[in-house]
N, C-alpha and C. Protein backbone atom coordinates (compact mmCIF):
# COMPACT_ATOMS: atom_id res chain seq x y z
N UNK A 1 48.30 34.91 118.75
CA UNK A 1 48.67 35.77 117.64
C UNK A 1 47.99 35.33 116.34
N UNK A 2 47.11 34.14 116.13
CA UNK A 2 46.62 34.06 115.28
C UNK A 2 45.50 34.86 114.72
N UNK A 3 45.71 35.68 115.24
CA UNK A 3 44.27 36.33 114.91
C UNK A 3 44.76 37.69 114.66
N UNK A 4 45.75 37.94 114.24
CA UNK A 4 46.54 39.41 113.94
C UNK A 4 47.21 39.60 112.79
N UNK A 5 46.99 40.34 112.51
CA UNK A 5 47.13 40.94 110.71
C UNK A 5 48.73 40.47 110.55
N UNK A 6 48.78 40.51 109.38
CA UNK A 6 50.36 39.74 108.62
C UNK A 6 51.71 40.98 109.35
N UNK A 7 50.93 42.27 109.07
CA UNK A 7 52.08 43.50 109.34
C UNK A 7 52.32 43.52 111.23
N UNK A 8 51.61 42.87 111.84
CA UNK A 8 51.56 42.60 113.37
C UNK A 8 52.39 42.01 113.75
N UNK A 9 52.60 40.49 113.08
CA UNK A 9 52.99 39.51 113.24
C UNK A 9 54.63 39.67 113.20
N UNK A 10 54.62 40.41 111.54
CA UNK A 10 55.80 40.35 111.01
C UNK A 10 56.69 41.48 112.57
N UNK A 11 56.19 42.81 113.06
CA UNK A 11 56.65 43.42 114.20
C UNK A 11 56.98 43.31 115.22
N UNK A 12 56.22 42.10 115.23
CA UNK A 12 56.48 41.56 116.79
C UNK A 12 57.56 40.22 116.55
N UNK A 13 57.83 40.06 114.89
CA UNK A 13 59.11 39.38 115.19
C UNK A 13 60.23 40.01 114.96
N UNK A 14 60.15 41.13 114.41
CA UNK A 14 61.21 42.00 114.30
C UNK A 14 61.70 42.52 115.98
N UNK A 15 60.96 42.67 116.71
CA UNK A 15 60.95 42.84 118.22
C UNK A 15 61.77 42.39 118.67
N UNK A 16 60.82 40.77 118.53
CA UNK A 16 61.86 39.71 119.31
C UNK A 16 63.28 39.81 118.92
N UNK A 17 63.38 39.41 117.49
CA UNK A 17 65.11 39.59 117.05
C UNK A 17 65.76 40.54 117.62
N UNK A 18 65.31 42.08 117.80
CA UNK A 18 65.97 42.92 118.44
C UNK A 18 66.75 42.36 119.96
N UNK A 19 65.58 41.94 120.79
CA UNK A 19 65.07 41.60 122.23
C UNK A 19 66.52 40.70 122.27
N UNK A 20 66.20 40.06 121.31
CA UNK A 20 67.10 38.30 121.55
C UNK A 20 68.65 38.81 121.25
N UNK A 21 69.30 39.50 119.53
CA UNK A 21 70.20 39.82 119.34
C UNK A 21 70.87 40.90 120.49
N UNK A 22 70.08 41.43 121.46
CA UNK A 22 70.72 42.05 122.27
C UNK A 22 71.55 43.86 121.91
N UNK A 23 71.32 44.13 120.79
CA UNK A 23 71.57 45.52 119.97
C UNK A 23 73.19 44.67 119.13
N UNK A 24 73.47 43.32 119.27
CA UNK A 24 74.93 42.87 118.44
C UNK A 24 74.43 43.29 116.56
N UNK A 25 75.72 43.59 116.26
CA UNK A 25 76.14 43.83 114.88
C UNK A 25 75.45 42.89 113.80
N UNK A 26 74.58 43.33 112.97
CA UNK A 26 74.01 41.53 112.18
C UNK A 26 75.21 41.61 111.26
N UNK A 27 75.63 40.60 110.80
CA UNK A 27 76.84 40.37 109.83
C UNK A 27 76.15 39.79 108.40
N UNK A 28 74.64 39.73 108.17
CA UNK A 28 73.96 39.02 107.47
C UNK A 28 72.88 39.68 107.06
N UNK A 29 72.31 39.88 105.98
CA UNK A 29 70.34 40.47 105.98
C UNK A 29 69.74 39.18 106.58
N UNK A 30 68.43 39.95 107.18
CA UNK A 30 67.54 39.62 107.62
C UNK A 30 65.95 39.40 106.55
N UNK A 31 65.31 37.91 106.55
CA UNK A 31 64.55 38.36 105.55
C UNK A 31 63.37 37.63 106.19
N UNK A 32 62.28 38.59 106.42
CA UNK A 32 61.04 38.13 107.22
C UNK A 32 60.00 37.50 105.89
N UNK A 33 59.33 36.53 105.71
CA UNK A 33 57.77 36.37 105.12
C UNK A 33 56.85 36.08 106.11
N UNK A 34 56.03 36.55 106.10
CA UNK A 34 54.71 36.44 106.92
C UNK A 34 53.82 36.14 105.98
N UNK A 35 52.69 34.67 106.11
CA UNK A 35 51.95 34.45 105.13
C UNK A 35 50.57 33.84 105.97
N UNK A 36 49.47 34.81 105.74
CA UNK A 36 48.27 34.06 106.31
C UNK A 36 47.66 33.53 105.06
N UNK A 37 47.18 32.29 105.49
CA UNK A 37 46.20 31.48 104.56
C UNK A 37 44.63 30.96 105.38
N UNK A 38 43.87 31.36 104.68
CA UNK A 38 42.28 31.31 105.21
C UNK A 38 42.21 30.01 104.48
């Protein structure tokens, strides 16, 4: 995945959280940063 744009990255961890939380209730915000540095 290093080689995939910041908005990629950030989707495919929004994914996973879905994947993992299982569709449960979040009781909390969620706050993603995605930061590439060259």
């Amino acid at each position: 995945m290093a080689g995939a744009s910041a908005e990629t990255i950030l989707k495919e961890i929004q994914s996973e959280v879905q994947r993992f939380t299982n569709g449960a209730h979040q009781s909390d915000d969620i706050t993603l940063v995605v930061l590439k540095v060259k």
